[in-house]
Protein backbone atom coordinates (compact mmCIF):
# COMPACT_ATOMS: atom_id res chain seq x y z
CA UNK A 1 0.00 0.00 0.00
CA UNK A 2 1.24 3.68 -0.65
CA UNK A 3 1.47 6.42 1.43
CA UNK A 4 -0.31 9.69 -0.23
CA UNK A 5 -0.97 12.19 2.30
CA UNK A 6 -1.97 15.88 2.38
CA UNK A 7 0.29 18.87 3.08
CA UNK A 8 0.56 22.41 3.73
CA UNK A 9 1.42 23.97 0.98
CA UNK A 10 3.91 26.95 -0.17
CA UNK A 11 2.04 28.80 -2.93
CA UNK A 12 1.21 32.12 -5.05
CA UNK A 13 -1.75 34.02 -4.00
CA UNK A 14 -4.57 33.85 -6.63
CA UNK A 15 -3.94 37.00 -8.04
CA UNK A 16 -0.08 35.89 -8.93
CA UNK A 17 -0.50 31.95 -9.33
CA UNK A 18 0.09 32.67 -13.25
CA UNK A 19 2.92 35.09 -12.96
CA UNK A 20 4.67 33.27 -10.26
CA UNK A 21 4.36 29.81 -11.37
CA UNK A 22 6.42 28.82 -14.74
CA UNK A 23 6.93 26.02 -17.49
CA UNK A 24 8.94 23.37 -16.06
CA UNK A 25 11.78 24.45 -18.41
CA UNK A 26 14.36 21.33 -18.51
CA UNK A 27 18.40 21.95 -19.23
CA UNK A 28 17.49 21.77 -23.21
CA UNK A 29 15.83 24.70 -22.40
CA UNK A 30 18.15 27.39 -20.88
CA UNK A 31 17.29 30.36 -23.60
CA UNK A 32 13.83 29.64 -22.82
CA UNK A 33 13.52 29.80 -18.99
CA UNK A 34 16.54 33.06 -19.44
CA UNK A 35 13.78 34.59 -21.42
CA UNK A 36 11.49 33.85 -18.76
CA UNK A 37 13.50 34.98 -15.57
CA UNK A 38 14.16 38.09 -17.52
CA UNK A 39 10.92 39.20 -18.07
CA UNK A 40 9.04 37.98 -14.96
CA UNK A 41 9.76 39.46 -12.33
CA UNK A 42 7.90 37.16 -10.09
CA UNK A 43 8.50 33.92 -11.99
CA UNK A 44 9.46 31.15 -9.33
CA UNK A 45 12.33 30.20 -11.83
CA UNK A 46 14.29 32.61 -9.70
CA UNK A 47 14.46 30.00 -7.18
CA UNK A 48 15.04 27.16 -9.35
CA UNK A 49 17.51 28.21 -11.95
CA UNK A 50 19.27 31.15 -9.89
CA UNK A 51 22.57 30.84 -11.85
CA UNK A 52 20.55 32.38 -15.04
CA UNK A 53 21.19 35.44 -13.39
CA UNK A 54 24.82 34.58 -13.79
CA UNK A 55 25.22 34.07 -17.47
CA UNK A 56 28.03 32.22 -18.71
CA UNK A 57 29.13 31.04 -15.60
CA UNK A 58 28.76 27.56 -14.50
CA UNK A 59 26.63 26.25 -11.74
CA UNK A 60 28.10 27.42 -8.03
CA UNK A 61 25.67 26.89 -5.35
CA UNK A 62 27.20 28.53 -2.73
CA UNK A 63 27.37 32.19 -5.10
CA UNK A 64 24.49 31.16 -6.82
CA UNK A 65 21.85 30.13 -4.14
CA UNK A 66 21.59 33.11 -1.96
CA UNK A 67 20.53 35.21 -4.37
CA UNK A 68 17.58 32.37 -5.25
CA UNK A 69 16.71 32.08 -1.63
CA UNK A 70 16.72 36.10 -1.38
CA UNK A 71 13.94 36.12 -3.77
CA UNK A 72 12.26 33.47 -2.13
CA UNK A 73 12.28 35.03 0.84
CA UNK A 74 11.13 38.53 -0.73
CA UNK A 75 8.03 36.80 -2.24
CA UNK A 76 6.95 35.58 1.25
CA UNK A 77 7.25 38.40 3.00
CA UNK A 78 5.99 40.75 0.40
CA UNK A 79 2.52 38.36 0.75
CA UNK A 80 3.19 36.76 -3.28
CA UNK A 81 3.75 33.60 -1.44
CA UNK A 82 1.65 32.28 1.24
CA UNK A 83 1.74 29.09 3.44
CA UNK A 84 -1.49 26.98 3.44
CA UNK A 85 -3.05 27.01 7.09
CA UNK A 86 -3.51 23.20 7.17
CA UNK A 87 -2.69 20.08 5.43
CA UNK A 88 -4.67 19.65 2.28
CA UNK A 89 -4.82 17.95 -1.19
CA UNK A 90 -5.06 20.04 -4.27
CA UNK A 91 -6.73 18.99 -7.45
CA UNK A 92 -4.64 20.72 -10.55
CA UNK A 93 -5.99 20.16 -13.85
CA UNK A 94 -4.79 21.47 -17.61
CA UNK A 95 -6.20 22.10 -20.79
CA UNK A 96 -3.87 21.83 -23.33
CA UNK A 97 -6.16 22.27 -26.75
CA UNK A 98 -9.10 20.01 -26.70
CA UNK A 99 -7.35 17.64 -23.99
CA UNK A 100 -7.70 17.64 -20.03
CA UNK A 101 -5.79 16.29 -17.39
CA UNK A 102 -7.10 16.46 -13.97
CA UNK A 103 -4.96 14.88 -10.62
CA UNK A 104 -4.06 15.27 -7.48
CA UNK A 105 -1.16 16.74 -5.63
CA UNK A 106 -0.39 15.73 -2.35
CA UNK A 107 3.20 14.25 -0.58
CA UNK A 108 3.98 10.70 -1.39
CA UNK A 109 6.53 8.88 0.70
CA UNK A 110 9.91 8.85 -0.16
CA UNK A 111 10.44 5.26 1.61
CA UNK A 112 7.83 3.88 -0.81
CA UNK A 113 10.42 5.41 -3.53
CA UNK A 114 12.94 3.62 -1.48
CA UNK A 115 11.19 0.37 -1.19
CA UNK A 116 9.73 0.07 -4.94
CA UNK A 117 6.11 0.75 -3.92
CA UNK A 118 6.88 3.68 -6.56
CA UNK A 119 8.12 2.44 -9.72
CA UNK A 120 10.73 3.95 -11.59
CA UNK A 121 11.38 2.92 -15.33
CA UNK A 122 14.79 5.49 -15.92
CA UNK A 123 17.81 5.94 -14.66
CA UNK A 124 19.18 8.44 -12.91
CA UNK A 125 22.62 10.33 -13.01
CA UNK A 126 24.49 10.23 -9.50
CA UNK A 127 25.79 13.76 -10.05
CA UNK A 128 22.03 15.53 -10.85
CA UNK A 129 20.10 13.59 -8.22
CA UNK A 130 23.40 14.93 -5.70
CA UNK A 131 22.41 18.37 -7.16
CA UNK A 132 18.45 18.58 -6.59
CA UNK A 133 19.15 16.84 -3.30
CA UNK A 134 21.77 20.05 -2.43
CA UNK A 135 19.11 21.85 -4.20
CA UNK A 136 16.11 21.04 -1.32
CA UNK A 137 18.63 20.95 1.51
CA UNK A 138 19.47 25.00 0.71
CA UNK A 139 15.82 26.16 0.03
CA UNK A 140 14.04 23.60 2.03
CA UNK A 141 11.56 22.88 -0.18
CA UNK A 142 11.02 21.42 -3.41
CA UNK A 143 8.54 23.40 -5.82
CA UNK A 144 8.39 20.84 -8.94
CA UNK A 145 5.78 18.09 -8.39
CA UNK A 146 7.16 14.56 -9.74
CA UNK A 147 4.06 12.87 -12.11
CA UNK A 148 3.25 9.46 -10.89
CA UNK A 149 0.84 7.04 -12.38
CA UNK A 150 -1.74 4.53 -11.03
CA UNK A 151 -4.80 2.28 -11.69
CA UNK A 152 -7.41 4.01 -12.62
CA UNK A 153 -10.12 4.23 -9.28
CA UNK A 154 -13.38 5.44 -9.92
CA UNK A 155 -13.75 7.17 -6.57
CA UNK A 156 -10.70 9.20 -6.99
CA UNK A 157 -11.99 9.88 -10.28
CA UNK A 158 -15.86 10.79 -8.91
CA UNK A 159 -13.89 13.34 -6.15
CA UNK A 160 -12.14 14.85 -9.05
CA UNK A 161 -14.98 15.66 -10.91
CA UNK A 162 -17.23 16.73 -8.37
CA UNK A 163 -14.53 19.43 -7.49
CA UNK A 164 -14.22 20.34 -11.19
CA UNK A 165 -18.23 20.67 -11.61
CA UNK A 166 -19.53 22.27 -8.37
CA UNK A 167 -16.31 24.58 -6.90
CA UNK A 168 -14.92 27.35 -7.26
CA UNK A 169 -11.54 27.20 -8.58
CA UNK A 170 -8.60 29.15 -6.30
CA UNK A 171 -6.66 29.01 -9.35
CA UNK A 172 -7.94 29.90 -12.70
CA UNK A 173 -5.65 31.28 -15.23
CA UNK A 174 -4.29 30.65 -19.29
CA UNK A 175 -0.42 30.54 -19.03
CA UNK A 176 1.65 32.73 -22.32
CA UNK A 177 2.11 28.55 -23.86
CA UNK A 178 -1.75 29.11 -24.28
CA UNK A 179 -2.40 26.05 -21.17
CA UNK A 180 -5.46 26.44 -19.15
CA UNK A 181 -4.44 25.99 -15.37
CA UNK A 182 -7.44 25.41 -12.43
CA UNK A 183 -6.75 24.44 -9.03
CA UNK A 184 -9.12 23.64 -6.49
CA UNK A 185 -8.27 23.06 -2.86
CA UNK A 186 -9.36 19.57 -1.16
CA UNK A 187 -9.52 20.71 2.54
CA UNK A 188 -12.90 18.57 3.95
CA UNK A 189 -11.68 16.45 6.23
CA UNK A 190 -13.99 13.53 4.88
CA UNK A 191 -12.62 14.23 1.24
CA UNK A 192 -9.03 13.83 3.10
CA UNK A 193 -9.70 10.80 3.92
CA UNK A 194 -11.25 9.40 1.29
CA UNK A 195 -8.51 10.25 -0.88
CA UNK A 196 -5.88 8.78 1.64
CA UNK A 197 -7.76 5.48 2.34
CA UNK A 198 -8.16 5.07 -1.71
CA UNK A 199 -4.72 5.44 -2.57
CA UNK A 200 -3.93 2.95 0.25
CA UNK A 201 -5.78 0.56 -1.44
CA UNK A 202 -3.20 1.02 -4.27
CA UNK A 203 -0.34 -1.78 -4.40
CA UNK A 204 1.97 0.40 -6.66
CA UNK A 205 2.24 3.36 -8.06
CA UNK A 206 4.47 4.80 -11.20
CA UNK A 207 6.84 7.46 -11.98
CA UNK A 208 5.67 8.77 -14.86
CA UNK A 209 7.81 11.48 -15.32
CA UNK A 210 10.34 13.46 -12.86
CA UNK A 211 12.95 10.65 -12.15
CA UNK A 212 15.62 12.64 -10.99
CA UNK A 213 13.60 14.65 -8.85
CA UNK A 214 12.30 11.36 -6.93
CA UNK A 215 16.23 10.20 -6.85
CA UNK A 216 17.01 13.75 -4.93
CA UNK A 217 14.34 13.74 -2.61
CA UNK A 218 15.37 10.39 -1.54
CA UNK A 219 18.91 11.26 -1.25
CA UNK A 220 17.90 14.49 0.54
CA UNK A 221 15.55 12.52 3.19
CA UNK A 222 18.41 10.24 3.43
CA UNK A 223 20.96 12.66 4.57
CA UNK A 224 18.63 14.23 6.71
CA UNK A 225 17.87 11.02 8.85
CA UNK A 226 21.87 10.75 8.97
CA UNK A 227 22.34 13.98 10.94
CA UNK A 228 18.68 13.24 12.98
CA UNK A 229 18.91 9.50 14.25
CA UNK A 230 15.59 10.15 16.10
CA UNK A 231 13.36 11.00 13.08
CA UNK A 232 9.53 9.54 13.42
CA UNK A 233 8.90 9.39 9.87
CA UNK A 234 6.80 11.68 10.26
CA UNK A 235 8.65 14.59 8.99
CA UNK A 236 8.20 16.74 5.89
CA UNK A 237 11.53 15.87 4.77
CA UNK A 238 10.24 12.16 4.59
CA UNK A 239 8.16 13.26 1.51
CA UNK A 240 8.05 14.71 -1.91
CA UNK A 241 5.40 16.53 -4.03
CA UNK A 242 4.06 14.61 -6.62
CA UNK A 243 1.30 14.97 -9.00
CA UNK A 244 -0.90 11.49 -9.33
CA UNK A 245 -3.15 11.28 -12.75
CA UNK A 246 -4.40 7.49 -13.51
CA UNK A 247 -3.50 5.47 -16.11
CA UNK A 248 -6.32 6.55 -18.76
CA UNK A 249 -6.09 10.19 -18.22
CA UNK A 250 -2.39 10.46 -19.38
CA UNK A 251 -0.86 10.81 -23.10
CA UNK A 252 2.40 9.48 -24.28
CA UNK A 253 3.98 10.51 -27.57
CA UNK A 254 6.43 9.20 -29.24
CA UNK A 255 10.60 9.80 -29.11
CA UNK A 256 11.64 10.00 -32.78
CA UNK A 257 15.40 10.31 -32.91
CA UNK A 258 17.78 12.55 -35.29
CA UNK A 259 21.59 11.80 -36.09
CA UNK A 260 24.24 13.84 -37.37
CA UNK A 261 26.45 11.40 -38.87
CA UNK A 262 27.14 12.48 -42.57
CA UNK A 263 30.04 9.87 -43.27
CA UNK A 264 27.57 6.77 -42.55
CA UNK A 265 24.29 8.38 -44.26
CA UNK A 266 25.93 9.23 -47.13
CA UNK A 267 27.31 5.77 -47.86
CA UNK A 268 25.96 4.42 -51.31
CA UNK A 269 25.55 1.21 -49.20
CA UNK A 270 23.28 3.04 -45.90
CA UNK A 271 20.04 1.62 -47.09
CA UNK A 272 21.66 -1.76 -47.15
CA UNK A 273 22.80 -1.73 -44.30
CA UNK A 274 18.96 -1.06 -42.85
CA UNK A 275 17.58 -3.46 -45.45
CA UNK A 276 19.57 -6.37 -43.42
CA UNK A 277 17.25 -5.82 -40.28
CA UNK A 278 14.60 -4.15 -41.75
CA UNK A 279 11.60 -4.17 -44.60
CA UNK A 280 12.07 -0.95 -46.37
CA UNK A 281 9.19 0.60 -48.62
CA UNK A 282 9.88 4.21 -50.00
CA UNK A 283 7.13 6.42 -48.89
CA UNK A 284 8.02 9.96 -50.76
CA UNK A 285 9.26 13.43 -49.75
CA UNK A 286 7.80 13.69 -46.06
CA UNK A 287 8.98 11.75 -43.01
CA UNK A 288 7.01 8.89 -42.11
CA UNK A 289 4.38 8.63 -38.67
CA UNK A 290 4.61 4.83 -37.88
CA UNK A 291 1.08 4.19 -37.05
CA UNK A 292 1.50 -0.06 -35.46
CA UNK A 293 4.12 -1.29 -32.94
CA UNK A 294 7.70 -2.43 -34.86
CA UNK A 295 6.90 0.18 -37.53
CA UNK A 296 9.43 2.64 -38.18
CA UNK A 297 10.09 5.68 -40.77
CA UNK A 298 13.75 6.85 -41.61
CA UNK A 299 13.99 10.30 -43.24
CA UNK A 300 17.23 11.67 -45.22
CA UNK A 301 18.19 13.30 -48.53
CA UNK A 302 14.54 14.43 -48.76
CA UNK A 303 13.56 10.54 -49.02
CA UNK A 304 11.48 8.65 -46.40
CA UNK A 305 11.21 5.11 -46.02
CA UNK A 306 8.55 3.04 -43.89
CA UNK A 307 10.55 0.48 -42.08
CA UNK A 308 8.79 -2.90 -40.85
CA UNK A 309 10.87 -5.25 -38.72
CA UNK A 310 11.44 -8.62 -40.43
CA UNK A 311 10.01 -11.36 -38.93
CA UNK A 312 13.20 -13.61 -38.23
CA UNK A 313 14.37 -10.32 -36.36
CA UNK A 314 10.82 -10.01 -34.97
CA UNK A 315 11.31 -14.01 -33.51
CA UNK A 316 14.21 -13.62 -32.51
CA UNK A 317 13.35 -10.79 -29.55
CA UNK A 318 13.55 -12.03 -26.00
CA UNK A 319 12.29 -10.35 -22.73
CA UNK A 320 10.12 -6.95 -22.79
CA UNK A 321 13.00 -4.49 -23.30
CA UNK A 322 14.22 -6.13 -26.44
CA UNK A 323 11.14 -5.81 -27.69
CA UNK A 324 10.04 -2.30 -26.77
CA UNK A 325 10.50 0.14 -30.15
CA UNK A 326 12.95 2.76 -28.73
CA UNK A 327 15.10 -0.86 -27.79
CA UNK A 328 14.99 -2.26 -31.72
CA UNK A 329 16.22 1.21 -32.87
CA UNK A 330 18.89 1.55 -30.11
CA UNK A 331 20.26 -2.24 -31.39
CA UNK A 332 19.54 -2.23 -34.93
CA UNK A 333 20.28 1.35 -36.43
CA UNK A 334 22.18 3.25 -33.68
CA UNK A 335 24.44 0.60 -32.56
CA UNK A 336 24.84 -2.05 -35.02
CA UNK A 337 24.84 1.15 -37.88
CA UNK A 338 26.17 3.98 -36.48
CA UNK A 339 28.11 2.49 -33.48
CA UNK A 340 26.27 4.63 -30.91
CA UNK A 341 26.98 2.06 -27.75
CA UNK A 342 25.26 4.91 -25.40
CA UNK A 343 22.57 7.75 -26.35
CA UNK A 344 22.97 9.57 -22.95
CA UNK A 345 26.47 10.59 -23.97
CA UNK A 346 27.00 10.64 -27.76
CA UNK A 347 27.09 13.83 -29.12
CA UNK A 348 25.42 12.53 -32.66
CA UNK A 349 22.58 11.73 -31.51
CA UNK A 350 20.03 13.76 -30.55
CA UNK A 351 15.94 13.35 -29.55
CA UNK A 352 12.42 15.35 -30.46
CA UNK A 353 9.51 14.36 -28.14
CA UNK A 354 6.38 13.43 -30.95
CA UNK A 355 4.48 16.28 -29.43
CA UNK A 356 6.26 18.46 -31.63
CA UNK A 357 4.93 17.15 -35.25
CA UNK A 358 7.60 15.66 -37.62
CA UNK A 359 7.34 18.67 -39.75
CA UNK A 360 10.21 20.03 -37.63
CA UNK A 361 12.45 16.54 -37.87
CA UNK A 362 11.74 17.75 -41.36
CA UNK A 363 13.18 20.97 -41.07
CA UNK A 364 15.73 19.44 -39.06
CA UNK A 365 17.41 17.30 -41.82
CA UNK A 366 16.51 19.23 -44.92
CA UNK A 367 18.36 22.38 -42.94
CA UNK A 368 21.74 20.14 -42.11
CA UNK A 369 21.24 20.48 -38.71
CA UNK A 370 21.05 16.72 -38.75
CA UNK A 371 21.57 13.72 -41.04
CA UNK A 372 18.97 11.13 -40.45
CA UNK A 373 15.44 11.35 -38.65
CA UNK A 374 14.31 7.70 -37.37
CA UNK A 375 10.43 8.15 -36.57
CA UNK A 376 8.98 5.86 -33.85
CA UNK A 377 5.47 4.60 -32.41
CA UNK A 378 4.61 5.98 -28.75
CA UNK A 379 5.80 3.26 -25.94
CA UNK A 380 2.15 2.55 -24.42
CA UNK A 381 1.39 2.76 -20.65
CA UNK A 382 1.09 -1.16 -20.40
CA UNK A 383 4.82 -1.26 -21.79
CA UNK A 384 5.85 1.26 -19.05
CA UNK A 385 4.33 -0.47 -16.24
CA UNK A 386 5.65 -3.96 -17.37
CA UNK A 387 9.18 -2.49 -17.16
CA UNK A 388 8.72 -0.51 -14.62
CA UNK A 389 7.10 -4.11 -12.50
CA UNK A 390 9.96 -6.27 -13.45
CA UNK A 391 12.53 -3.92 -12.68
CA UNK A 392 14.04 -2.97 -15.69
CA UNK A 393 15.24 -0.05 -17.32
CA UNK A 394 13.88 1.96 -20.48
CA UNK A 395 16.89 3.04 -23.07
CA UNK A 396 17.06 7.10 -22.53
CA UNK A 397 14.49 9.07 -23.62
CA UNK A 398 11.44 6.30 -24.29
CA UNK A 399 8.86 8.34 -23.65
CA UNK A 400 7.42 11.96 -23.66
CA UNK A 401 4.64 12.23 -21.58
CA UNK A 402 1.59 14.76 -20.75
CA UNK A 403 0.85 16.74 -18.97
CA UNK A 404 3.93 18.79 -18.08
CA UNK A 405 3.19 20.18 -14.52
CA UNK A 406 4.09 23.91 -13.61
CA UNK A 407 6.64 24.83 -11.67
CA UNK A 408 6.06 26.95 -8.33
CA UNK A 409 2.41 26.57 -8.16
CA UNK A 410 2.24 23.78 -5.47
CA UNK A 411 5.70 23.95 -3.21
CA UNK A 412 6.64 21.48 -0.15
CA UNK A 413 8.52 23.50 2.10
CA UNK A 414 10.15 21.43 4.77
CA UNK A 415 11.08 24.97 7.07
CA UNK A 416 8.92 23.33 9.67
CA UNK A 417 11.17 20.64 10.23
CA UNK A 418 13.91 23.46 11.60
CA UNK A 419 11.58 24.82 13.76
């Protein structure tokens, strides 16, 4: 069973929910959240990306932090930020287009983390999850809610929607990426405990997305129980945000990959090569959108090609990772073509989440950025939990998956343990 539990949260008055909460900006993404600390003054990216301020210069924590925790501190006092009288769940939902996502945030356990009641299907660097972890220790708090997954429960769902019909939202605002945010806040103490006695019920729940943020709280709590030997468990610091949406209420794209290898793609004998592990059918001037499992498009010299696994291949796939799609191109194009033995490091190799429309692996190619564009079909949710359940791991970048959750709207500040 899994600890959910409600907290008292850290968060922006109503009137400054949209200015002071952000995009959850990753490191791909540094121009973007400069723009953004630049120009909002307010933007809770202060606290989480301080060294912006500092362009140029590497990451220092100990110049770099106080000036995030100033500006923490500033928002608080100045009212921007207030702290939620009592614990409480919130329900947070987007609109992104036509599509919804509704969940809950609340504190899940970090010795459920620990003890694989929540699933991870990634791994982690050492040297980030050390850095978020140094990260929560210096701000005590952690403002970026980690997305986990679970079996869909029609009570949790019947809350949700009761909230979202006949309440008032505290939150209710369209963000500049043109996202619809509401949050409502779940504060009736028999709503409290219906949500905690239903997610009880729940054997195990899934990261969905926010790995290294799960690996730093956990190193966090853990170096906080080293220095405090007489801990209950009961402390915030035994916790982390997190952001639960069930199964059938999240969307995973696709992670089509692009290569900048002009030596091997230009070799009059490169569609060999893929012809020895592959079916290949030209398919014209546009790059291809696999539409079935072990269907794949490649895309270069303004020439795509559907590729269809052949079937002594196909038979001769053992376990679930060697059969998952982001696993066939890792072994059959990247490596056994190119020679790219790991995609976290080498520089040739670079990813596009499927949310973003091939058009721009397109534009990609034909512009020289890049050489090659291999086009995938999404990972599905029953392929994550089946790794995730027999404790394996994904190859890097396997999935892209909504919704995105903002950063600095729902914080869990752990001051109270100092106290």
């Amino acid at each position: 069973m899994a600890i959910v539990k409600p907290f008292a949260a850290l968060r922006p008055n109503k009137d400054k929910a949209k200015d002071v909460s952000s995009p959850p900006f990753d490191a791909g993404a540094k121009d973007l959240a400069f723009h953004e600390i630049m120009n909002n003054p307010y933007s809770y990216l202060n606290v989480v990306k301080p060294y912006l301020h500092f362009k140029g210069e590497k990451k220092n924590p100990e110049k770099h932090f106080p000036s995030g925790l100033a500006f923490l501190k500033k928002l608080i006092q100045e009212g921007i930020m207030i702290k939620e009288d009592a614990p409480a769940f919130y329900i947070y939902r987007l609109i992104k287009g036509s599509q919804a996502y509704a969940g809950i945030i609340a504190a899940a356990s970090v010795d459920d983390y620990l003890e694989n009641r929540i699933l991870k299907h990634e791994n982690t660097l050492t040297e980030k999850q050390l850095e978020i972890a140094e990260h929560i220790s210096f701000f005590n708090n952690l403002g970026n809610p980690v997305l986990l997954t679970y079996p869909d429960d029609q009570s949790i769902d019947m809350l949700i929607d009761q909230y979202i019909m006949k309440h008032v939202p505290e939150y209710n605002f369209i963000s500049q990426d043109q996202i619809k945010h509401n949050l409502w806040v779940v504060s009736e103490q028999a709503d409290i405990e219906l949500l905690e006695t239903r997610f009880a019920g729940i054997e195990k729940l899934y990261i969905a997305d926010g790995h290294h943020r799960s690996a730093g709280s956990a190193e966090f709590c853990l170096q906080k129980r080293k220095g405090n030997e007489n801990y209950t468990g009961s402390e915030s610091f035994n916790f982390f945000p997190v952001c639960l949406i069930p199964f059938s209420r999240l969307t995973i794209f696709e992670y089509h990959r692009l290569v900048k290898d002009k030596e091997k793609v230009d070799d009059n004998n490169f569609l060999e090569k893929i012809r020895e592990f592959f079916n290949a059918t030209p398919s014209g001037h546009l790059p291809v959108q696999p539409l079935h499992k072990k269907e794949f498009g490649i895309y270069f010299h303004n020439k795509a090609y559907l590729l269809q696994l052949k079937p002594e291949i196909e038979a001769s796939l053992k376990g679930t990772l060697d059969n998952l799609d982001v696993s066939i191109v890792e072994q059959y194009i990247l490596n056994n073509i190119f020679g790219i033995l790991d995609s976290k490091t080498d520089h040739r190799l670079s990813f596009m989440d499927g949310g973003k429309g091939i058009g721009h692996l397109q534009e990609a190619v034909d512009s020289g950025e890049f050489d090659l564009a291999i086009t995938l079909y999404p990972t599905s949710i029953e392929e994550v939990k089946k790794v995730a359940e027999e404790n394996l791991i994904m190859p890097p970048k396997s999935t892209w998956i909504e919704p995105k959750i903002r950063t600095g709207l729902i914080v869990l500040d752990h001051s109270e343990d100092n106290e």
